[in-house]
PDB file of N, CA and C in Angstrom:
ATOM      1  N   UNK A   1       0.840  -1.167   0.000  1.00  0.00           N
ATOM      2  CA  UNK A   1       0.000   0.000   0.000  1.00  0.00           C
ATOM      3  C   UNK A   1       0.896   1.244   0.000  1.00  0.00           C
ATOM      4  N   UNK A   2       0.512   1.805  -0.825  1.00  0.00           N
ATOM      5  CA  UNK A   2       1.261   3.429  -0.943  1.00  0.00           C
ATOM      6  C   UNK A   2       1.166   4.515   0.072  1.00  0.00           C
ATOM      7  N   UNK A   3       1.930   5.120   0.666  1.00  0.00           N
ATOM      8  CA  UNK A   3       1.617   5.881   1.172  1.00  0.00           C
ATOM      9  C   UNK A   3       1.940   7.523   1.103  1.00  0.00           C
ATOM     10  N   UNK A   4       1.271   8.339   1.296  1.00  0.00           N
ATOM     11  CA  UNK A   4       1.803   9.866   1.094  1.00  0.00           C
ATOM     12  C   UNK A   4       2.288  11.041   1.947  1.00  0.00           C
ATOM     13  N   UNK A   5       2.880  10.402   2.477  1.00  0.00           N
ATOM     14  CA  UNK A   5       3.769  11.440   3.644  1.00  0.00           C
ATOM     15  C   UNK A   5       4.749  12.063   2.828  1.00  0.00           C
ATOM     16  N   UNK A   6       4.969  11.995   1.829  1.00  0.00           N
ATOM     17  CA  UNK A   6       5.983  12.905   1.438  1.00  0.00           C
ATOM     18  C   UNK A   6       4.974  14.158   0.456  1.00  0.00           C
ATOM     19  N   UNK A   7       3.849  13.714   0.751  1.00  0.00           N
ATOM     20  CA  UNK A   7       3.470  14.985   0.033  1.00  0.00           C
ATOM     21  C   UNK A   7       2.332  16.265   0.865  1.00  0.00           C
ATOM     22  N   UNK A   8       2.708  15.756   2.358  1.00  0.00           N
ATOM     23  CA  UNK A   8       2.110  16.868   3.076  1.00  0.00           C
ATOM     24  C   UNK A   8       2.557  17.996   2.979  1.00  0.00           C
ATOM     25  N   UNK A   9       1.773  18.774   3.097  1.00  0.00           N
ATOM     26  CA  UNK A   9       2.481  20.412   2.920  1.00  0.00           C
ATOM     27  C   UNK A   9       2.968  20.906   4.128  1.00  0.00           C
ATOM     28  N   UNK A  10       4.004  21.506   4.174  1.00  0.00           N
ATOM     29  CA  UNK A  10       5.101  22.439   5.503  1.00  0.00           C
ATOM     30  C   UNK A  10       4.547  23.325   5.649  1.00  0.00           C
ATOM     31  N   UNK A  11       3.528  24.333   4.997  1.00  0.00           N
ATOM     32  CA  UNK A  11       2.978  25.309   4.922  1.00  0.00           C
ATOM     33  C   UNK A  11       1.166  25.249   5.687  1.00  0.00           C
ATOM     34  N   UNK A  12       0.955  24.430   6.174  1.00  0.00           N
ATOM     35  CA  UNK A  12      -0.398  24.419   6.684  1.00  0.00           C
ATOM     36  C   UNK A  12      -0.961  25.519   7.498  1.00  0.00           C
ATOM     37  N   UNK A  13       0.270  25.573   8.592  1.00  0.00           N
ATOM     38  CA  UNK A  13      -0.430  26.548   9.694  1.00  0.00           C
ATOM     39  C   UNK A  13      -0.324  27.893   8.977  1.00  0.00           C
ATOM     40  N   UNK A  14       1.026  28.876   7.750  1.00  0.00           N
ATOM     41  CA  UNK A  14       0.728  29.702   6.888  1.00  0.00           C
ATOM     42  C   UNK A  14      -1.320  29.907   6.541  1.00  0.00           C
ATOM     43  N   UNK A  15      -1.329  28.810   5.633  1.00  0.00           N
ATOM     44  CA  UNK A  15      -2.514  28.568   4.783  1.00  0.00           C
ATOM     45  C   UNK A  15      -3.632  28.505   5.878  1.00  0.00           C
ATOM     46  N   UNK A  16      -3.647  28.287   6.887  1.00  0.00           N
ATOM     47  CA  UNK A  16      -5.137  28.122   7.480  1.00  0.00           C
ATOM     48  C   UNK A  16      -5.429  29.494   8.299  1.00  0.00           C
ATOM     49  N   UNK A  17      -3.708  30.787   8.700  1.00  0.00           N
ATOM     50  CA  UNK A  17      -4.189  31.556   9.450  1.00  0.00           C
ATOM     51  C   UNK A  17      -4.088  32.537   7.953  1.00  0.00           C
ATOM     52  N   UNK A  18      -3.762  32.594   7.275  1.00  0.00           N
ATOM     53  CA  UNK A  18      -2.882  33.727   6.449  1.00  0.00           C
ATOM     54  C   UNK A  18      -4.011  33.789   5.171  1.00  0.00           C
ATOM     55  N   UNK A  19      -4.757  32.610   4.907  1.00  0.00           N
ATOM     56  CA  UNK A  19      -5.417  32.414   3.335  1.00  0.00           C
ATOM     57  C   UNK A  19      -6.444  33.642   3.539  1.00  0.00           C
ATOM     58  N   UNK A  20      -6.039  34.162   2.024  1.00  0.00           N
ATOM     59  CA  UNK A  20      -7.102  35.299   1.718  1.00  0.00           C
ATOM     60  C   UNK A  20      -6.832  35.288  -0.074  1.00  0.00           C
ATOM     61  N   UNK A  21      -7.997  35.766  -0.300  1.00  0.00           N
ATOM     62  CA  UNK A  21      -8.163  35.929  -1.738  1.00  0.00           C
ATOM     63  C   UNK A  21      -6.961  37.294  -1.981  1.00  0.00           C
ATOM     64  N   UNK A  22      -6.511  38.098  -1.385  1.00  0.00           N
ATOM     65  CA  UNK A  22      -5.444  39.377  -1.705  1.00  0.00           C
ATOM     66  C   UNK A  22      -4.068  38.760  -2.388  1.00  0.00           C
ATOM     67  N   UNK A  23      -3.779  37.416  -1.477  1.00  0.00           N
ATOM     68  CA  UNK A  23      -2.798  37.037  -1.310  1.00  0.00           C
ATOM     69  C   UNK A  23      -2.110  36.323  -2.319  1.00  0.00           C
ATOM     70  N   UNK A  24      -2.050  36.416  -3.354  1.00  0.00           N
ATOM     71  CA  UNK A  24      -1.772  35.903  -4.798  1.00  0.00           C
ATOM     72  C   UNK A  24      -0.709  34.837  -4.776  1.00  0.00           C
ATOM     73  N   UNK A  25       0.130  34.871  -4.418  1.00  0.00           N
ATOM     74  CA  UNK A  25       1.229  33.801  -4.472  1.00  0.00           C
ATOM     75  C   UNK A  25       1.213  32.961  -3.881  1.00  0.00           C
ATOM     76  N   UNK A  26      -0.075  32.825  -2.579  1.00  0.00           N
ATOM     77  CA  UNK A  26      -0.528  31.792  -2.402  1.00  0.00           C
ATOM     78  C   UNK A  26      -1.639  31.025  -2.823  1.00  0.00           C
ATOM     79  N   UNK A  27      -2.352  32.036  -3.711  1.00  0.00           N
ATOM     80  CA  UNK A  27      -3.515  31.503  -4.546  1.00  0.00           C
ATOM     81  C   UNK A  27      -3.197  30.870  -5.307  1.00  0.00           C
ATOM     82  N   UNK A  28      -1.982  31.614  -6.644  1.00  0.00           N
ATOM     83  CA  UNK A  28      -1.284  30.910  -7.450  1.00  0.00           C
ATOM     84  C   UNK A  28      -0.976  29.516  -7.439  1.00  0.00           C
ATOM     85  N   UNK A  29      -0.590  29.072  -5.717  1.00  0.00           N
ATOM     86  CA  UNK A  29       0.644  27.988  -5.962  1.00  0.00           C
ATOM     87  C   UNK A  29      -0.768  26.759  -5.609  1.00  0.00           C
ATOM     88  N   UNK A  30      -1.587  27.376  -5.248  1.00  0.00           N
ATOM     89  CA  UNK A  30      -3.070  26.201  -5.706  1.00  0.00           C
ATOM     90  C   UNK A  30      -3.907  26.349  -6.962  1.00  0.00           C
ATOM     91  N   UNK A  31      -3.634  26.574  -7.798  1.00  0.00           N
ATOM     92  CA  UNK A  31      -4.157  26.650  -9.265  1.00  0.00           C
ATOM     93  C   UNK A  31      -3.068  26.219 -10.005  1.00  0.00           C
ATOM     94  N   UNK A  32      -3.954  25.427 -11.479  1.00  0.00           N
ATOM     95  CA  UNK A  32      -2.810  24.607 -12.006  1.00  0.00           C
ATOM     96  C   UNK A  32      -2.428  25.339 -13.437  1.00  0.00           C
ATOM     97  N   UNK A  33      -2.046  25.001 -14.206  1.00  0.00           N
ATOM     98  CA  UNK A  33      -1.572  25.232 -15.195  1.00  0.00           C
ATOM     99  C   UNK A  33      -2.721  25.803 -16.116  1.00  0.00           C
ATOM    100  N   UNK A  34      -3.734  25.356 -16.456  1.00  0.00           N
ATOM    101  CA  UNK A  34      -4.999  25.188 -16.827  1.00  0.00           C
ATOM    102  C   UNK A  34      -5.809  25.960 -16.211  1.00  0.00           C
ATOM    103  N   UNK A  35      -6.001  26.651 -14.840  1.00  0.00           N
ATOM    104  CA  UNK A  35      -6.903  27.459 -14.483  1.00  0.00           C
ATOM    105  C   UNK A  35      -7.572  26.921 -13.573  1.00  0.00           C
ATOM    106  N   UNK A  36      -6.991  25.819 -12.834  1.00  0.00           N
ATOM    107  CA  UNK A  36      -8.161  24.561 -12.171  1.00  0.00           C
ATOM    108  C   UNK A  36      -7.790  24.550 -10.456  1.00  0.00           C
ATOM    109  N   UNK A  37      -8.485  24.537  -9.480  1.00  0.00           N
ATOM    110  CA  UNK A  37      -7.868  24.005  -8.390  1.00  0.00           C
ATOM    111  C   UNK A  37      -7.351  22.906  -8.293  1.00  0.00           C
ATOM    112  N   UNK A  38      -6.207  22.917  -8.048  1.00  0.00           N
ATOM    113  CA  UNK A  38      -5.379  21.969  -7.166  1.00  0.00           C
ATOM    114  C   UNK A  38      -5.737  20.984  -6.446  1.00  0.00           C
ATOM    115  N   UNK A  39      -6.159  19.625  -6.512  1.00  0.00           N
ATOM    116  CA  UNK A  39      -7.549  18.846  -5.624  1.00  0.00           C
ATOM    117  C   UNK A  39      -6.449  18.423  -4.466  1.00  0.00           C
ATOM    118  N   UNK A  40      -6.701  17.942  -3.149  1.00  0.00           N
ATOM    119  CA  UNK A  40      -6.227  17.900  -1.933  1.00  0.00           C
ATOM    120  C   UNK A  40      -4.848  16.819  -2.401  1.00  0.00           C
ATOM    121  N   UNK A  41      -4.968  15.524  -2.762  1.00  0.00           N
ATOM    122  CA  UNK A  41      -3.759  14.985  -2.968  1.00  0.00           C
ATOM    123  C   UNK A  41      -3.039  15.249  -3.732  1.00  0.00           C
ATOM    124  N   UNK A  42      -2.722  15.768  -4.157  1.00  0.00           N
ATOM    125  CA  UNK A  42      -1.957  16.517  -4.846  1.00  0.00           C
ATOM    126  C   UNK A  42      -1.181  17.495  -4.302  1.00  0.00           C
ATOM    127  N   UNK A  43      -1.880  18.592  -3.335  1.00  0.00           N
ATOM    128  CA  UNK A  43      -0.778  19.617  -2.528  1.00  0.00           C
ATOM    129  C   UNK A  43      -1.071  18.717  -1.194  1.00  0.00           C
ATOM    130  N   UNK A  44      -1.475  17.967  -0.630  1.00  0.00           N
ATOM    131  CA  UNK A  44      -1.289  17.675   0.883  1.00  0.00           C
ATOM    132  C   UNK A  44      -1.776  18.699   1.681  1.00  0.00           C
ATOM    133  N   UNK A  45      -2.534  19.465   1.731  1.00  0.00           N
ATOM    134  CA  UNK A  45      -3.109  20.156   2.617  1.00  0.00           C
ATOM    135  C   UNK A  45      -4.692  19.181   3.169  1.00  0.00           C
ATOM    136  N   UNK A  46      -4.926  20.009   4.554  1.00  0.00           N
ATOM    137  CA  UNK A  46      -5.956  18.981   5.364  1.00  0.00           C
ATOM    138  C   UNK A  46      -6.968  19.613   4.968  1.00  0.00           C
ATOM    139  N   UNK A  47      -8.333  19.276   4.823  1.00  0.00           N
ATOM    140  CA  UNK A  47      -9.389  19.365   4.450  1.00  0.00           C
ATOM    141  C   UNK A  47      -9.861  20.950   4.906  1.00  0.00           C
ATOM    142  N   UNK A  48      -9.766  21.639   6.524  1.00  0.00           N
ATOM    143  CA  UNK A  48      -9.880  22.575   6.475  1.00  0.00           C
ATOM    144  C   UNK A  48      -8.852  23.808   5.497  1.00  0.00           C
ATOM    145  N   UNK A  49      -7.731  23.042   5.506  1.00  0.00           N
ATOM    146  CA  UNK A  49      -6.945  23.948   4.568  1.00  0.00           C
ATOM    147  C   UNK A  49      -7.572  24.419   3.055  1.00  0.00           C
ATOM    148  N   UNK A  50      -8.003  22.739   2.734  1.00  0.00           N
ATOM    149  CA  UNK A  50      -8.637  22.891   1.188  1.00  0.00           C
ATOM    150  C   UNK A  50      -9.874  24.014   0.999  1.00  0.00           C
ATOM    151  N   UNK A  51     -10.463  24.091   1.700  1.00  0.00           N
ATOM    152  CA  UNK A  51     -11.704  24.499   2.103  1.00  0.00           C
ATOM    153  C   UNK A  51     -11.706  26.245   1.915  1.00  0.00           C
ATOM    154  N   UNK A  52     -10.309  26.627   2.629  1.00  0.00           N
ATOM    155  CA  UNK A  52      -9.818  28.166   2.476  1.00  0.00           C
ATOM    156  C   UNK A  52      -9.571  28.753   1.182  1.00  0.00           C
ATOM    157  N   UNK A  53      -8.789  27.500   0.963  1.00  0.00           N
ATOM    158  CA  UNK A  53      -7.951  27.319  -0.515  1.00  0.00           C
ATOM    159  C   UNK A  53      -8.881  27.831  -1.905  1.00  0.00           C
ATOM    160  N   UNK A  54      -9.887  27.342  -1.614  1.00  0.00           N
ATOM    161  CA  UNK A  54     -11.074  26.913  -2.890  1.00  0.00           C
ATOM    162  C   UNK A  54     -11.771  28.237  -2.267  1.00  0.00           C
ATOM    163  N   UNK A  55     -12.207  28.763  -1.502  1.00  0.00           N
ATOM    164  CA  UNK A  55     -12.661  29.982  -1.402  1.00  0.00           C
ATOM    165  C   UNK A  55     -11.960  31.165  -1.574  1.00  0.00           C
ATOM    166  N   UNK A  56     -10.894  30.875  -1.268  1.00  0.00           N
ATOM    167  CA  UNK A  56      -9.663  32.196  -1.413  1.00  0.00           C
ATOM    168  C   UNK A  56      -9.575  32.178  -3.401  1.00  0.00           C
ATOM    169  N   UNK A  57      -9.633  30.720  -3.916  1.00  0.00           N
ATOM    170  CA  UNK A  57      -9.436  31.081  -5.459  1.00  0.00           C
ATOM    171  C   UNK A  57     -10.763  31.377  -5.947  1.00  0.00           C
ATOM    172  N   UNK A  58     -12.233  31.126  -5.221  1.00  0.00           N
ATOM    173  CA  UNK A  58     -12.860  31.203  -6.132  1.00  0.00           C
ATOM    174  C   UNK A  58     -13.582  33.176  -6.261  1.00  0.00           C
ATOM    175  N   UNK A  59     -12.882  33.884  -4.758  1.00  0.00           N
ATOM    176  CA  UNK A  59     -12.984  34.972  -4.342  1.00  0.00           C
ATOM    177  C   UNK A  59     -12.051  35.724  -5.857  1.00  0.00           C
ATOM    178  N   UNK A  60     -10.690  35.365  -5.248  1.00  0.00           N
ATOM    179  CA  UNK A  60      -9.853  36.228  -6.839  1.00  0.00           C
ATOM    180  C   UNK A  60     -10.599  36.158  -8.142  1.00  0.00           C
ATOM    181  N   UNK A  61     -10.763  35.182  -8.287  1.00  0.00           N
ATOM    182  CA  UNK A  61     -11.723  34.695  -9.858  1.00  0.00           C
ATOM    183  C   UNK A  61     -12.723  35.830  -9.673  1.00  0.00           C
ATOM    184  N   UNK A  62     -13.394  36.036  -8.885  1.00  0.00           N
ATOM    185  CA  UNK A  62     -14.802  36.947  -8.914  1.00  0.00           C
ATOM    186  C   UNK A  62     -14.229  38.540  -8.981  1.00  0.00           C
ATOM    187  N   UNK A  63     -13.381  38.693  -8.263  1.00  0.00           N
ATOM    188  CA  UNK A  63     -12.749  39.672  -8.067  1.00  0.00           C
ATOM    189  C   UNK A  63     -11.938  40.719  -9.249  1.00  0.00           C
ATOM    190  N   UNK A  64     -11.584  39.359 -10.066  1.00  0.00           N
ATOM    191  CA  UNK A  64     -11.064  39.470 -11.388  1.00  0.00           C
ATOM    192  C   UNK A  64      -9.076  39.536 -11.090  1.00  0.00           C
ATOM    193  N   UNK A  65      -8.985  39.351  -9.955  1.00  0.00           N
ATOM    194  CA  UNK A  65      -7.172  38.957  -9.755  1.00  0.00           C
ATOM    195  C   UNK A  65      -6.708  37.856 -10.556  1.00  0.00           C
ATOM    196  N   UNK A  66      -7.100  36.701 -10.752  1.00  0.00           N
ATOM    197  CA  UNK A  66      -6.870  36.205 -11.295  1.00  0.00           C
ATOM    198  C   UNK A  66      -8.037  35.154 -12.347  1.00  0.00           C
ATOM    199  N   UNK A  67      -7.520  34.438 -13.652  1.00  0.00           N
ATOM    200  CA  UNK A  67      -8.792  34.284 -14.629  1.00  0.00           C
ATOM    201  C   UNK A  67      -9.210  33.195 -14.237  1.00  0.00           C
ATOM    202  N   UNK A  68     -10.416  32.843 -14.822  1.00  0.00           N
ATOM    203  CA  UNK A  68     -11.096  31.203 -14.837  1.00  0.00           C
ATOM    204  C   UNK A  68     -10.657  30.346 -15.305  1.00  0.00           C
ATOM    205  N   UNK A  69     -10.030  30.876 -16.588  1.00  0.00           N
ATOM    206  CA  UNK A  69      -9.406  29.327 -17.015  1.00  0.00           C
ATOM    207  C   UNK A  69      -8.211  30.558 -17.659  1.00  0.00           C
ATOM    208  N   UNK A  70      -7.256  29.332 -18.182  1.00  0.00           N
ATOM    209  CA  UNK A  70      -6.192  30.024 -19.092  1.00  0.00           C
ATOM    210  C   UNK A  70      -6.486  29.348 -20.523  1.00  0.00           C
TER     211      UNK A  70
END
């Protein structure tokens, strides 16, 4: 069985006090190439993290900081 400890994120407690839609370079580094969120296995963040994550990108998107798709 596989396991994924190497892909938890170091950055959690950042992301759960700090996440805001202003904050671009952390919005960025959860959006993919394509314009898409980042789904949880993939960055290793915990479910409340994801949760910020996906509101903080879907805030910029509305906001117009950053686009819907590329």
């Amino acid at each position: 069985m596989a396991t994924y400890q190497h892909r938890k994120n170091q950055n959690t407690d950042k992301i759960l006090r700090f996440c805001d839609y202003k904050d671009l370079w952390l919005v960025k580094k959860f959006v993919s190439q394509w314009g898409r969120i980042v789904p949880r296995y993939y960055s290793g963040v915990p479910v409340q993290a994801q949760k910020k994550v996906a509101l903080a990108v879907k805030r910029a998107r509305f906001m117009g900081l950053i686009p819907f798709v590329k």
